[in-house]
PDB file of N, CA and C in Angstrom:
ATOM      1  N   UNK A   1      -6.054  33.802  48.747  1.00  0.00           N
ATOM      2  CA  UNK A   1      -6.302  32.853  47.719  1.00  0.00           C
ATOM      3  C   UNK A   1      -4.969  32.376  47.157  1.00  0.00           C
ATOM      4  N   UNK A   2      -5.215  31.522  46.572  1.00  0.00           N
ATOM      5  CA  UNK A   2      -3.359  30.904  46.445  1.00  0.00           C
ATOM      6  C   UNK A   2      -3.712  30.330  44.694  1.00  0.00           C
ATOM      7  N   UNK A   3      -2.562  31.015  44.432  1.00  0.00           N
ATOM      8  CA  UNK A   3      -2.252  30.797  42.994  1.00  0.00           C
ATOM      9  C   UNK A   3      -2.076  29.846  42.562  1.00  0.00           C
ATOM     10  N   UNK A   4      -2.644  28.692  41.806  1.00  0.00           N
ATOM     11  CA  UNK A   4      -2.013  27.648  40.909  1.00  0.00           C
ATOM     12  C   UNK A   4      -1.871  27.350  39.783  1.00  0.00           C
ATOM     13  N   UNK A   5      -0.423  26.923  39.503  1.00  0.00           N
ATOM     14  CA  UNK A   5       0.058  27.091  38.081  1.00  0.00           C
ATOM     15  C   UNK A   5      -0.598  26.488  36.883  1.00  0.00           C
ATOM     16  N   UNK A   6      -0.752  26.482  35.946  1.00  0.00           N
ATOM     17  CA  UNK A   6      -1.414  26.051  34.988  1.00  0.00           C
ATOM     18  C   UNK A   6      -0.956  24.899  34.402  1.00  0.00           C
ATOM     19  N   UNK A   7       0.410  25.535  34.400  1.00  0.00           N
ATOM     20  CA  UNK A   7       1.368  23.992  33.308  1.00  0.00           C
ATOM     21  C   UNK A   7       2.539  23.820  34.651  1.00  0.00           C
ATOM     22  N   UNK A   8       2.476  22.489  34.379  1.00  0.00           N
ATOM     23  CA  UNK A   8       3.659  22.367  35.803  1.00  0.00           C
ATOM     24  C   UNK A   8       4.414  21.309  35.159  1.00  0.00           C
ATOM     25  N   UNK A   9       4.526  21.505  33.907  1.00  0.00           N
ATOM     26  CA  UNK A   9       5.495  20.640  33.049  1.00  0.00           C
ATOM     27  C   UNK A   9       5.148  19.043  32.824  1.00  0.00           C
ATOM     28  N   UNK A  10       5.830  18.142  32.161  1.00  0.00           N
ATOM     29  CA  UNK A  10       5.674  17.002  31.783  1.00  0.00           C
ATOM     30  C   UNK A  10       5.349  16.036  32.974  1.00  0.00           C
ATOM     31  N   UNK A  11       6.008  16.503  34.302  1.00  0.00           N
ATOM     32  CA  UNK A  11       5.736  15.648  35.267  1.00  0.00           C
ATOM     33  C   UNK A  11       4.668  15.658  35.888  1.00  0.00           C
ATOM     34  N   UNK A  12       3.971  16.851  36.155  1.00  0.00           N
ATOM     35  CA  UNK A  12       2.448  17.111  36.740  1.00  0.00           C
ATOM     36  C   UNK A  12       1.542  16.879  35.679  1.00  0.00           C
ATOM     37  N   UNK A  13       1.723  16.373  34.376  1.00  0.00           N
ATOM     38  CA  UNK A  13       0.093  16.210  33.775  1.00  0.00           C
ATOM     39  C   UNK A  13      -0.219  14.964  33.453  1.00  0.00           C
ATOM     40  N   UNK A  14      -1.038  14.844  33.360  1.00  0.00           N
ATOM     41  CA  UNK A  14      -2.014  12.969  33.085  1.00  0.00           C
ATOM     42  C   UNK A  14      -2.950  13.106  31.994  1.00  0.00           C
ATOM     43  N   UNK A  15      -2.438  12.115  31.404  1.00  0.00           N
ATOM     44  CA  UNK A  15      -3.932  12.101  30.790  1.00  0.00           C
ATOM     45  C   UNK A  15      -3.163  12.468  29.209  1.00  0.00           C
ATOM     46  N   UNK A  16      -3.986  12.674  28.242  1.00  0.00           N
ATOM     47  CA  UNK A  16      -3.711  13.156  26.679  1.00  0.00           C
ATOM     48  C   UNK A  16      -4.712  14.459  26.396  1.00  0.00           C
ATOM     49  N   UNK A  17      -4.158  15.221  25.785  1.00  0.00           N
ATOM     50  CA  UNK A  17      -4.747  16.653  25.119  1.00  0.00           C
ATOM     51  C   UNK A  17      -6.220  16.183  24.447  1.00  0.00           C
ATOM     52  N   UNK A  18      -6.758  17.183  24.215  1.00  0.00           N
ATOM     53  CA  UNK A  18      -8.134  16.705  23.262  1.00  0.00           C
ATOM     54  C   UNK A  18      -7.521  16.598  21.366  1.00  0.00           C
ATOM     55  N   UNK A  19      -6.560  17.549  21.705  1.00  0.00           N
ATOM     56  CA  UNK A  19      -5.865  17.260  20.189  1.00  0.00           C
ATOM     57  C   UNK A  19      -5.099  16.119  20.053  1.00  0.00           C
ATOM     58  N   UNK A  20      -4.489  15.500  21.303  1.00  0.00           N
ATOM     59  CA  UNK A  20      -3.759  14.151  20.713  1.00  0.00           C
ATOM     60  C   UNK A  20      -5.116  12.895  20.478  1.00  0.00           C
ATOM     61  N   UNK A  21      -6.235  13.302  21.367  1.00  0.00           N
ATOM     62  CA  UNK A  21      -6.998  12.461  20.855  1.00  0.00           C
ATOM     63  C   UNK A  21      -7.480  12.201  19.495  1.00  0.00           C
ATOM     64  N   UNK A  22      -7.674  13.353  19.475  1.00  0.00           N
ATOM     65  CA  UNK A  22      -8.555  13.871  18.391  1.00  0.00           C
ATOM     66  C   UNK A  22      -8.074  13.339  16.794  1.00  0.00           C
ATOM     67  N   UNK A  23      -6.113  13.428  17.038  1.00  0.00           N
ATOM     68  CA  UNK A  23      -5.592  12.694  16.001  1.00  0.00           C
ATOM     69  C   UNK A  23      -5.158  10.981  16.123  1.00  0.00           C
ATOM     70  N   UNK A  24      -5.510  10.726  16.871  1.00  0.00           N
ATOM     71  CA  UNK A  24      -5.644   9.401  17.597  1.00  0.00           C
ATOM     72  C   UNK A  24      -6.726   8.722  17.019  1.00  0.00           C
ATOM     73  N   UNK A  25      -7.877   9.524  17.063  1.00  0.00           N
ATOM     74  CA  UNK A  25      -9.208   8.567  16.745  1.00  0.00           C
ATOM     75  C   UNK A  25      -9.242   8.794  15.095  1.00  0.00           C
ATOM     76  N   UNK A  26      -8.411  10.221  14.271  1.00  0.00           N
ATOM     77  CA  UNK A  26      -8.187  10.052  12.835  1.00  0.00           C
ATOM     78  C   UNK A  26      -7.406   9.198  12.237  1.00  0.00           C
ATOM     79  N   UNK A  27      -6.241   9.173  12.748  1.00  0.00           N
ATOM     80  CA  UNK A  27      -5.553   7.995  12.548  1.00  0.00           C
ATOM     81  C   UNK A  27      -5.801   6.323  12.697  1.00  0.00           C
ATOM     82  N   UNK A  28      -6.868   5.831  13.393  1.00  0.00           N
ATOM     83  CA  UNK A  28      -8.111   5.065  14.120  1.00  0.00           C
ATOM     84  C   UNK A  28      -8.025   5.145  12.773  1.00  0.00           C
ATOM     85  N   UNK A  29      -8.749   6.139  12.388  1.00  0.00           N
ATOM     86  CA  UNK A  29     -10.548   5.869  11.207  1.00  0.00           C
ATOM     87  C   UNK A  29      -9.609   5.466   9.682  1.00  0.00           C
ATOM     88  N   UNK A  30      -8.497   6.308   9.243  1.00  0.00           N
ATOM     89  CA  UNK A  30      -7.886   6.131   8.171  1.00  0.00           C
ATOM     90  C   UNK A  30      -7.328   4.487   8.267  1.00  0.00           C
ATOM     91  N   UNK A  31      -6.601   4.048   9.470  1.00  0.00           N
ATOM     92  CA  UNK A  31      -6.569   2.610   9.341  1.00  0.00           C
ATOM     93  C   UNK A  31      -7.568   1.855   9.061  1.00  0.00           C
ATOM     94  N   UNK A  32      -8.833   2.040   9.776  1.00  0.00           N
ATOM     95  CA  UNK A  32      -9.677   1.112   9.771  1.00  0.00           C
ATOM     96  C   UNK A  32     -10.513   1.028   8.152  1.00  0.00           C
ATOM     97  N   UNK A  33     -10.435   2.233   7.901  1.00  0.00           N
ATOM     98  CA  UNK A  33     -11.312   2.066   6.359  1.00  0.00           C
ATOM     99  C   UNK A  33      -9.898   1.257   5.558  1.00  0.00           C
ATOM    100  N   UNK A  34      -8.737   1.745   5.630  1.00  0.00           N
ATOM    101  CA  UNK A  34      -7.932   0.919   4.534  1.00  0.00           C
ATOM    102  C   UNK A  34      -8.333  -0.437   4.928  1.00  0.00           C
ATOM    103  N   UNK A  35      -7.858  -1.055   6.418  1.00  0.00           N
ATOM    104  CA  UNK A  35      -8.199  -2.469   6.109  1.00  0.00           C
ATOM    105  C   UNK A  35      -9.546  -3.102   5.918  1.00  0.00           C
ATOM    106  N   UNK A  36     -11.169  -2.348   6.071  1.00  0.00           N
ATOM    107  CA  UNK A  36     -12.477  -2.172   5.588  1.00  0.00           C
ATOM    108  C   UNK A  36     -11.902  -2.331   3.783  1.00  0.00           C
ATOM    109  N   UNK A  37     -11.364  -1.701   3.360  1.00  0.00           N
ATOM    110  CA  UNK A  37     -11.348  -1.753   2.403  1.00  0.00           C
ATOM    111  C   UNK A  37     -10.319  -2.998   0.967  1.00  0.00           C
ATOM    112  N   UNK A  38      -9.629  -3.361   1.869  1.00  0.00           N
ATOM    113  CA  UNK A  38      -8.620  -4.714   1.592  1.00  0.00           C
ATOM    114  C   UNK A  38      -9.541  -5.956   1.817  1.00  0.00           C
ATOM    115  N   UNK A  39     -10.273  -6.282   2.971  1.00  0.00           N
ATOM    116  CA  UNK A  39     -11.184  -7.163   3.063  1.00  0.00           C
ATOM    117  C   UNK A  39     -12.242  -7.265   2.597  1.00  0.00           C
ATOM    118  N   UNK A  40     -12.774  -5.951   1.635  1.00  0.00           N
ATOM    119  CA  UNK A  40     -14.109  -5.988   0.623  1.00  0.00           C
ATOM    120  C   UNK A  40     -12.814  -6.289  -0.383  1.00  0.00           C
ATOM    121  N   UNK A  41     -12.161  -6.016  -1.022  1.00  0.00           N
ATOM    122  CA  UNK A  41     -11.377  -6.502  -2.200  1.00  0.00           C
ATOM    123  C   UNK A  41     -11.139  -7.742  -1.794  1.00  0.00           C
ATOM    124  N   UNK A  42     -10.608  -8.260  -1.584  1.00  0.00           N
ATOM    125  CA  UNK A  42     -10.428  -9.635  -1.066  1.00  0.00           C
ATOM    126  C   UNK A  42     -11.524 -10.400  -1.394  1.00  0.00           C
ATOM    127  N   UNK A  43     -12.645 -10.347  -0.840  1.00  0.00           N
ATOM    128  CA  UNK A  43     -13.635 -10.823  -0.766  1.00  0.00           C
ATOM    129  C   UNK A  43     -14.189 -10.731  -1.936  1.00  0.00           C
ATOM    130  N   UNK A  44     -14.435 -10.019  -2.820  1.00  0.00           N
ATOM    131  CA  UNK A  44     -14.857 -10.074  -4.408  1.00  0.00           C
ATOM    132  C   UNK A  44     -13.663 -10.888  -5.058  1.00  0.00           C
ATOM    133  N   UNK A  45     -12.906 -11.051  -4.688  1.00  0.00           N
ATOM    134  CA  UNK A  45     -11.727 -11.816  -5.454  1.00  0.00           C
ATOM    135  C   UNK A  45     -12.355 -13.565  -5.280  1.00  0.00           C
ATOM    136  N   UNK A  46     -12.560 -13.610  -3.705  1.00  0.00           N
ATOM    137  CA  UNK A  46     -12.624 -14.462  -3.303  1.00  0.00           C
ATOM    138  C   UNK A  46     -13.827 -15.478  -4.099  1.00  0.00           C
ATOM    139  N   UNK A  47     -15.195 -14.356  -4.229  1.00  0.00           N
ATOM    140  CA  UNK A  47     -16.047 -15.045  -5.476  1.00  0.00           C
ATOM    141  C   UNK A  47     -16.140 -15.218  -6.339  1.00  0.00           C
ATOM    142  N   UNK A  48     -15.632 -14.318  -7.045  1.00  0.00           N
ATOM    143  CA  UNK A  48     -15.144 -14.028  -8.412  1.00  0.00           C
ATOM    144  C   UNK A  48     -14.155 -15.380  -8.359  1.00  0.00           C
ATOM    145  N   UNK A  49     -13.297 -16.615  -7.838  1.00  0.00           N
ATOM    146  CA  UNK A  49     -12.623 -17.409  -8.014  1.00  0.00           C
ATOM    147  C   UNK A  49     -12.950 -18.153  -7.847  1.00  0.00           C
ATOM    148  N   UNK A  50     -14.543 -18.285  -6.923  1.00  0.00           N
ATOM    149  CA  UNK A  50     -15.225 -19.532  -6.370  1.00  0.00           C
ATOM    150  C   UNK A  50     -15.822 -19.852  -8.041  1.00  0.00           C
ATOM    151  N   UNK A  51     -16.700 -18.349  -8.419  1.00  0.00           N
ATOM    152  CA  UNK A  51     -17.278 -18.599  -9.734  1.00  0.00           C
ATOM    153  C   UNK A  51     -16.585 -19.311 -10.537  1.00  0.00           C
ATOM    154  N   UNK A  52     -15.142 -18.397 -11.365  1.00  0.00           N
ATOM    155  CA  UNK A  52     -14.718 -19.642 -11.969  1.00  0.00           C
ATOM    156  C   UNK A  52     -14.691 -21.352 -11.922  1.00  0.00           C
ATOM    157  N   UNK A  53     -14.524 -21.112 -10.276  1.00  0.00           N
ATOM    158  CA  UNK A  53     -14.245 -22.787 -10.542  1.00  0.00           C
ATOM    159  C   UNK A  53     -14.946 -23.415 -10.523  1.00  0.00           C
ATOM    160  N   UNK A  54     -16.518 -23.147 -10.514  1.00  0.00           N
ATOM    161  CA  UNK A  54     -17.483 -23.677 -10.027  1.00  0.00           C
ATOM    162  C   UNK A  54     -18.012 -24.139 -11.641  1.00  0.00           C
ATOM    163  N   UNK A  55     -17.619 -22.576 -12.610  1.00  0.00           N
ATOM    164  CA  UNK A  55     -17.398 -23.148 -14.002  1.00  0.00           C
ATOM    165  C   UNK A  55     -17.172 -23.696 -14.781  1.00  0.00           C
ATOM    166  N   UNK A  56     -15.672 -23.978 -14.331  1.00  0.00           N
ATOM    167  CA  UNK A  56     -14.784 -24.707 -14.592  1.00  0.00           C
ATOM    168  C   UNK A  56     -15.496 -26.325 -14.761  1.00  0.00           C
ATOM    169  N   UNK A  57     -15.554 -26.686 -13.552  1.00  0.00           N
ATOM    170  CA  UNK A  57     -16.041 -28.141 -12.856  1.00  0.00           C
ATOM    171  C   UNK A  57     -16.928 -28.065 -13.614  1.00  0.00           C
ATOM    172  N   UNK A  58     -18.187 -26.961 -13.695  1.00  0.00           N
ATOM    173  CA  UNK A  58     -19.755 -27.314 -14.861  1.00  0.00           C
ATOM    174  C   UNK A  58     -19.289 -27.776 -16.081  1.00  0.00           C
ATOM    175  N   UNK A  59     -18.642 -26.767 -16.698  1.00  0.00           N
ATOM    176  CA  UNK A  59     -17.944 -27.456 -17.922  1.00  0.00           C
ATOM    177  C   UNK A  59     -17.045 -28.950 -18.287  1.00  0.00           C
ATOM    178  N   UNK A  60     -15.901 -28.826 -17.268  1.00  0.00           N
ATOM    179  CA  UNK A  60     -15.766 -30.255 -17.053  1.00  0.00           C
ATOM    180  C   UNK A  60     -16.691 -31.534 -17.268  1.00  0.00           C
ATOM    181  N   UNK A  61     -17.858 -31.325 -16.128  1.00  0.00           N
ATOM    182  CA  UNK A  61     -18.924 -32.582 -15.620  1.00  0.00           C
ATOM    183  C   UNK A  61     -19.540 -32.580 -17.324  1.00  0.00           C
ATOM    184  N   UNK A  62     -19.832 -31.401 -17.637  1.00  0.00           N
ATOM    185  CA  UNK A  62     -20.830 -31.495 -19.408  1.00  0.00           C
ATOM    186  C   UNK A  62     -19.973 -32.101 -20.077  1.00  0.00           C
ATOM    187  N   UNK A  63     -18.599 -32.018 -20.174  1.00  0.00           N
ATOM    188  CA  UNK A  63     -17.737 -32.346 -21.301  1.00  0.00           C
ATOM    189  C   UNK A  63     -17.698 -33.971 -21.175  1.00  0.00           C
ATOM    190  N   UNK A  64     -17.868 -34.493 -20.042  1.00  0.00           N
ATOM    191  CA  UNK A  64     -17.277 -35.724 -19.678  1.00  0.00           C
ATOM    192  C   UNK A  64     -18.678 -36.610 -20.164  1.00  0.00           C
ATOM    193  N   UNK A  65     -20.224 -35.801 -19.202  1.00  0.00           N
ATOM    194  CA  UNK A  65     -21.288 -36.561 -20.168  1.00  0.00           C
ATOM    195  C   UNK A  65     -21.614 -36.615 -21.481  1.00  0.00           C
ATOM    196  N   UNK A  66     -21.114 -35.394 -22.409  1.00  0.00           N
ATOM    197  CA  UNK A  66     -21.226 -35.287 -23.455  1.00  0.00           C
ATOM    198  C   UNK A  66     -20.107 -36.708 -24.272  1.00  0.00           C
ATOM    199  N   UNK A  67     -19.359 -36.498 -23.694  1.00  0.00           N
ATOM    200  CA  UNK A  67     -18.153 -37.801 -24.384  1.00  0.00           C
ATOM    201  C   UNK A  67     -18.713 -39.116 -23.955  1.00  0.00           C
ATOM    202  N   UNK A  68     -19.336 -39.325 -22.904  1.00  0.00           N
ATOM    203  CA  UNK A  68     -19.678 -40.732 -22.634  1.00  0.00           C
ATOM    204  C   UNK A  68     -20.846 -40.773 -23.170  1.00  0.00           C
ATOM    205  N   UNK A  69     -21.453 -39.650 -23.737  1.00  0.00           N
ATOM    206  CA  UNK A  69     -22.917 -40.193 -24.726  1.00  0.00           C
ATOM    207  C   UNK A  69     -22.272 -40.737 -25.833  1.00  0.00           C
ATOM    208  N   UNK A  70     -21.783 -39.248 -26.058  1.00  0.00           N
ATOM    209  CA  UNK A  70     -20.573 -39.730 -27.928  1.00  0.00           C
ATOM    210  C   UNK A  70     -19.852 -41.375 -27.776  1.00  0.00           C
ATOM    211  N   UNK A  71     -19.326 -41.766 -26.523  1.00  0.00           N
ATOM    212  CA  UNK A  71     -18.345 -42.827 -27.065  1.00  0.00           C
ATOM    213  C   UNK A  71     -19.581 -44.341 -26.892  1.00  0.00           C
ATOM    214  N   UNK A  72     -20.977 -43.968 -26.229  1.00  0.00           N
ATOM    215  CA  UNK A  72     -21.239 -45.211 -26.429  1.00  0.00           C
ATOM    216  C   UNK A  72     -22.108 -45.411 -27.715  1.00  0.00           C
ATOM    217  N   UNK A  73     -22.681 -44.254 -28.221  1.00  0.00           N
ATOM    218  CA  UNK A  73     -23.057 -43.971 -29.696  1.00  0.00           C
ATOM    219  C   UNK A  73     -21.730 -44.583 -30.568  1.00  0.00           C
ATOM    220  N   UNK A  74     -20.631 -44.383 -29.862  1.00  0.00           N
ATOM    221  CA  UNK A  74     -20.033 -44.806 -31.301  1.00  0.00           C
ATOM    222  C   UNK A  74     -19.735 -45.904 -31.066  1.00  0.00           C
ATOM    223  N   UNK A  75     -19.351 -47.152 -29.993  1.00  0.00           N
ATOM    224  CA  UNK A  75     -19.795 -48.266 -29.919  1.00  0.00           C
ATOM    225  C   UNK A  75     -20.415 -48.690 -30.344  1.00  0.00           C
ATOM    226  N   UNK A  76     -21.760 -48.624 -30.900  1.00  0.00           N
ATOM    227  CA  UNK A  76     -22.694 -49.396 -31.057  1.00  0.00           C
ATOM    228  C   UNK A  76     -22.403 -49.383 -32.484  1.00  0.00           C
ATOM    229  N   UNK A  77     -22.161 -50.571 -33.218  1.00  0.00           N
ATOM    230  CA  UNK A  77     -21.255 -50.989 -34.543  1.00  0.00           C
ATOM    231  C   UNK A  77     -22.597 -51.122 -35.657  1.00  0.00           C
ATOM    232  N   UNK A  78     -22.599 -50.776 -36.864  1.00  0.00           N
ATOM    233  CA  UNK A  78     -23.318 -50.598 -37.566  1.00  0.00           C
ATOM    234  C   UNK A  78     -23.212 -51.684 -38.783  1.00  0.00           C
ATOM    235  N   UNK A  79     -24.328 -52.079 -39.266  1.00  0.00           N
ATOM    236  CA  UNK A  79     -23.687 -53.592 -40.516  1.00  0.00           C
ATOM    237  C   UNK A  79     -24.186 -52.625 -41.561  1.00  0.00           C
ATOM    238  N   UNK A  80     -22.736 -52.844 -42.175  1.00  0.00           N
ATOM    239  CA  UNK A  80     -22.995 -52.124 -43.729  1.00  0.00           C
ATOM    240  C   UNK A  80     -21.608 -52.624 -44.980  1.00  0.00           C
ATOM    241  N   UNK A  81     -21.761 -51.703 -45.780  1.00  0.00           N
ATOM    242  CA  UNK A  81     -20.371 -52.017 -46.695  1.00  0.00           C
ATOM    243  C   UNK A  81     -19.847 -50.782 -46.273  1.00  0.00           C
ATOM    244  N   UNK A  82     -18.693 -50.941 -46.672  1.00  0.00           N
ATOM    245  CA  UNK A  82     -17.181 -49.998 -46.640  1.00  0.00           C
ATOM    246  C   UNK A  82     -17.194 -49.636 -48.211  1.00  0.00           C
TER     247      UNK A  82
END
C-alpha cells in the first residue's frame, strides 16, 4: 500500500479551506446588510423630501389661490365717503 502525504504544501492544494469560506461568506453577509442598510436610509430620506416638497408646492398653489381671490375682492371698488 503506498503512503500519501496529506499536506504537500502550497503547490499541491486547490481549492479554499471550509474556514476561508466560511469567513468569506461572513464577510459577504456583514457587507451586504451595511449596504441593505444605507439604501433603506436613503430611501426614507428620499420620501421624507418628496413629502416636503410636495408640501411645499400645496402650500404654494393655496397661497397663490388664496391671493388671487383676495386681490380680485379687492378690485372690485366700492362707492362710499372717505
Amino acid at each position: 500500500m503506498q503512503h500519501i502525504p496529506m499536506s504537500r504544501g502550497r503547490r499541491g492544494r486547490r481549492g479554499f479551506t471550509m474556514v476561508e469560506l466560511l469567513i468569506a461568506l461572513v464577510l459577504l453577509g456583514l457587507v451586504s446588510a451595511a449596504l441593505y442598510r444605507v439604501l433603506v436610509n436613503n430611501q426614507r430620506l428620499y420620501m421624507a423630501q418628496t413629502q416636503r416638497i410636495d408640501l411645499s408646492q400645496n402650500i404654494r398653489a393655496a397661497l397663490r389661490r388664496s391671493s388671487s381671490c383676495a386681490g380680485s375682492q379687492s378690485s372690485v371698488h366700492t362707492t362710499g365717503t372717505r
